[in-house]
C-alpha atoms as a PDB file:
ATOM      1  CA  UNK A   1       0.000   0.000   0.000  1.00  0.00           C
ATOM      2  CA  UNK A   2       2.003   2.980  -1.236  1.00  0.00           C
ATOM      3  CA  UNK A   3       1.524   6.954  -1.016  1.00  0.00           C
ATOM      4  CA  UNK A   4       1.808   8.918  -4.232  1.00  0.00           C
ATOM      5  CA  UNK A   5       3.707  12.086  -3.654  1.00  0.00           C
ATOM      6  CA  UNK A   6       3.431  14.602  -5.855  1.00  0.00           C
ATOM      7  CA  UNK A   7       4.961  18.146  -5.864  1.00  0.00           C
ATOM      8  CA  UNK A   8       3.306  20.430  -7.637  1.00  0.00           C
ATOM      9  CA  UNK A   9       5.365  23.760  -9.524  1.00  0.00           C
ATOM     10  CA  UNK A  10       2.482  25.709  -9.802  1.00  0.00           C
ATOM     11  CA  UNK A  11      -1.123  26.944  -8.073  1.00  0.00           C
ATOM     12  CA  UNK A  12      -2.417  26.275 -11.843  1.00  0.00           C
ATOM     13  CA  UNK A  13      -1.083  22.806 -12.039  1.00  0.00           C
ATOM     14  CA  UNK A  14      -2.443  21.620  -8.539  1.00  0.00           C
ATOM     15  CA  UNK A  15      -5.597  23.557  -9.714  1.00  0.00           C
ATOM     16  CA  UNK A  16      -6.307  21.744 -12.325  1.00  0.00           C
ATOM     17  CA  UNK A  17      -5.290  18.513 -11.047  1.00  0.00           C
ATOM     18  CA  UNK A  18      -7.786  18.606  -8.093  1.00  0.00           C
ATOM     19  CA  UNK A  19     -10.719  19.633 -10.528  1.00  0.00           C
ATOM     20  CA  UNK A  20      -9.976  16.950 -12.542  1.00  0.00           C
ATOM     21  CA  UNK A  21     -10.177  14.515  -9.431  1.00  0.00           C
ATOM     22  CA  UNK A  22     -13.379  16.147  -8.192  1.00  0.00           C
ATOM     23  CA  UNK A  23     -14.902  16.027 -11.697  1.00  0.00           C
ATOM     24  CA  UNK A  24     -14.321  12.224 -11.303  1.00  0.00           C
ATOM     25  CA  UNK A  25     -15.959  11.833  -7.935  1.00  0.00           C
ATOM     26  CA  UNK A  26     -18.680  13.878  -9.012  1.00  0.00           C
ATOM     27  CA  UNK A  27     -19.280  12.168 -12.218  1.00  0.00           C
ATOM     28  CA  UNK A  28     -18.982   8.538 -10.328  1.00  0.00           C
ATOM     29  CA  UNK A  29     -21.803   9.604  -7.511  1.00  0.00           C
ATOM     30  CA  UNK A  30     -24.157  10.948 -10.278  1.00  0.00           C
ATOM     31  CA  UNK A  31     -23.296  14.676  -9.364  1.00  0.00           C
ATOM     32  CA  UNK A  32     -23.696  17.787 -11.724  1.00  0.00           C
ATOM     33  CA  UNK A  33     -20.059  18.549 -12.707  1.00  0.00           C
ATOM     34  CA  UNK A  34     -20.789  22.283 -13.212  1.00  0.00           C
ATOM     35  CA  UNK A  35     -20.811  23.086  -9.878  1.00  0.00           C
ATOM     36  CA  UNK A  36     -17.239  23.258  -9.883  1.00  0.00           C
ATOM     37  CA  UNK A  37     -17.298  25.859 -12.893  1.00  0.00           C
ATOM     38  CA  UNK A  38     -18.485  27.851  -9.789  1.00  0.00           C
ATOM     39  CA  UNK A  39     -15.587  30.822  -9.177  1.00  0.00           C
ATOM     40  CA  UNK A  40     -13.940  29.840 -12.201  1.00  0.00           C
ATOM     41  CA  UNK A  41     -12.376  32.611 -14.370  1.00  0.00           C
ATOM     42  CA  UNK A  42     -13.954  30.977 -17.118  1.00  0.00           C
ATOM     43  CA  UNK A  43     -15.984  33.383 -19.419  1.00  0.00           C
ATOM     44  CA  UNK A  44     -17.215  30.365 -21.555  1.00  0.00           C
ATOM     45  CA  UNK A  45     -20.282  29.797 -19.969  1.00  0.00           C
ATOM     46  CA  UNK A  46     -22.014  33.095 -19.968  1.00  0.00           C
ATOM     47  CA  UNK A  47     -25.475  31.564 -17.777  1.00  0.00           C
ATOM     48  CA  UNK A  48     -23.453  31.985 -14.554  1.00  0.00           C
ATOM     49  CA  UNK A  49     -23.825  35.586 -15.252  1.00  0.00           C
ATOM     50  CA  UNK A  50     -27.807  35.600 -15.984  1.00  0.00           C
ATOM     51  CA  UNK A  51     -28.923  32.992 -12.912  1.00  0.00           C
ATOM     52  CA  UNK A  52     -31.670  34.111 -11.037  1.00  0.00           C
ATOM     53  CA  UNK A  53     -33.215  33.228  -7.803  1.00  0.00           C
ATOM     54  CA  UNK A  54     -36.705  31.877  -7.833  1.00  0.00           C
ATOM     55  CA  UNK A  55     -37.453  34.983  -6.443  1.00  0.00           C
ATOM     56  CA  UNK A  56     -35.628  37.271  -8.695  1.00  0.00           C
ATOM     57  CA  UNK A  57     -37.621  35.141 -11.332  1.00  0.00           C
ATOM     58  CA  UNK A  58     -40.719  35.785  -9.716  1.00  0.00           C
ATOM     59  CA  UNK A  59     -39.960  39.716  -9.439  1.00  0.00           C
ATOM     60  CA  UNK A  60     -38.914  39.848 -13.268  1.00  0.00           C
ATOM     61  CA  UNK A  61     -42.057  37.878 -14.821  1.00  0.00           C
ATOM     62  CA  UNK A  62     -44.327  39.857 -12.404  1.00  0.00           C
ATOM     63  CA  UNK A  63     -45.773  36.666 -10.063  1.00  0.00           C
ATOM     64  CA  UNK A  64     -45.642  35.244  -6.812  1.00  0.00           C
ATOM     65  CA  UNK A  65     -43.812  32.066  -5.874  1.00  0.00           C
ATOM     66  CA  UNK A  66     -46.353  29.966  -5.891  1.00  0.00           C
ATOM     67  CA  UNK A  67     -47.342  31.119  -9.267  1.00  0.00           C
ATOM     68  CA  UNK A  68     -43.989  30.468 -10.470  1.00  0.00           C
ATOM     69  CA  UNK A  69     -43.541  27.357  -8.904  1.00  0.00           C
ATOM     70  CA  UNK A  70     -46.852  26.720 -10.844  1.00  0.00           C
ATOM     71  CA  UNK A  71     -45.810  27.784 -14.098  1.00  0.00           C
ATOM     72  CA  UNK A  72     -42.668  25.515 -13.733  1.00  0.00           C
ATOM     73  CA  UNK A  73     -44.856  22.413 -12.794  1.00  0.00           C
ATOM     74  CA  UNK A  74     -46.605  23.429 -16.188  1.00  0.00           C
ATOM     75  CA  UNK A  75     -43.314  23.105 -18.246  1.00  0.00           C
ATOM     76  CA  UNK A  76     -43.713  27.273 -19.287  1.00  0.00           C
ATOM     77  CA  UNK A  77     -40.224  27.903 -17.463  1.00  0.00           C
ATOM     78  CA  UNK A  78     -36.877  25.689 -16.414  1.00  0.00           C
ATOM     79  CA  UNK A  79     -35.516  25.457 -13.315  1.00  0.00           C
ATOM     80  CA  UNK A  80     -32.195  23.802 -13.091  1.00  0.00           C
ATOM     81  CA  UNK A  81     -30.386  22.914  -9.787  1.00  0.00           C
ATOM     82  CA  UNK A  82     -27.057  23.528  -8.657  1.00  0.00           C
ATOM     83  CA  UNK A  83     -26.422  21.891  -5.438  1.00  0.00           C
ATOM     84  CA  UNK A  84     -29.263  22.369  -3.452  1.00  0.00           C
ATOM     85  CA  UNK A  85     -29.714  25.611  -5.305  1.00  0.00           C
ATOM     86  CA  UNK A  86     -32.288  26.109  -7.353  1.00  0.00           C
ATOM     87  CA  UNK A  87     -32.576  29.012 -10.478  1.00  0.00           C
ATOM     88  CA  UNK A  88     -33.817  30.417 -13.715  1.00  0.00           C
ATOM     89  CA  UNK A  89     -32.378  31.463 -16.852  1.00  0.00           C
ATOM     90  CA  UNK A  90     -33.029  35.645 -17.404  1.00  0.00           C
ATOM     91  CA  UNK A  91     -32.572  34.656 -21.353  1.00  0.00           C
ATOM     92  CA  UNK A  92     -34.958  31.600 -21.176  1.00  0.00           C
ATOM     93  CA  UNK A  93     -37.744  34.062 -19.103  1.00  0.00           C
ATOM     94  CA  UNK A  94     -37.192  36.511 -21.377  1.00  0.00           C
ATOM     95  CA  UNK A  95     -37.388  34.446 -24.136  1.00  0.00           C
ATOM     96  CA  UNK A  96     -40.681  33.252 -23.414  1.00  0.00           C
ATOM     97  CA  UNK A  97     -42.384  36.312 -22.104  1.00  0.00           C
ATOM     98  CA  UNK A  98     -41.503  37.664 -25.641  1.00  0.00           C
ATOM     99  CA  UNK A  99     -42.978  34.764 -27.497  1.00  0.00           C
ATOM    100  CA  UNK A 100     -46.236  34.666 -25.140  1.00  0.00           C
END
């Protein structure tokens, strides 16, 4: 039974190294994977920047919650999770309030 050591040169190195573990154990327990995009200083995935709270949601299409958590029920708007988070797309609710 043998320890790996391994000495890393760089914070970027080690970086990626334990998000490439953590994307394993995520991906092996059935966990969303894009949770660790979280704090990245990635600009590829632009919905980070447009994630609203149910109740941001609520205050931008004009409802309650339970009237959103309605119209999500109904299929009209997505919610995705993250964690035990839950949000909304601004594009995707604006997207369908303009095609209403």
């Amino acid at each position: 039974m043998g320890t790996e050591i391994r000495i890393f040169s760089t914070k970027e190195e080690l970086t990626t190294v334990i998000r490439k573990e953590l994307q394993m154990l995520f991906r092996e327990n059935g966990l969303d994977t894009r949770v660790l995009n979280e704090g990245k200083n990635d600009n590829s995935d632009p919905s980070h920047k447009e994630r609203l709270s149910q109740l941001e949601a609520a205050n931008l299409i004009g409802v309650s919650l339970p009237t959103l958590y309605k119209l999500i029920r109904q299929g009209k708007f997505k919610q995705y999770s993250l964690g035990r988070k839950k949000y909304l797309l601004k594009s995707e609710i604006i997207d369908v309030l303009k095609n209403q």
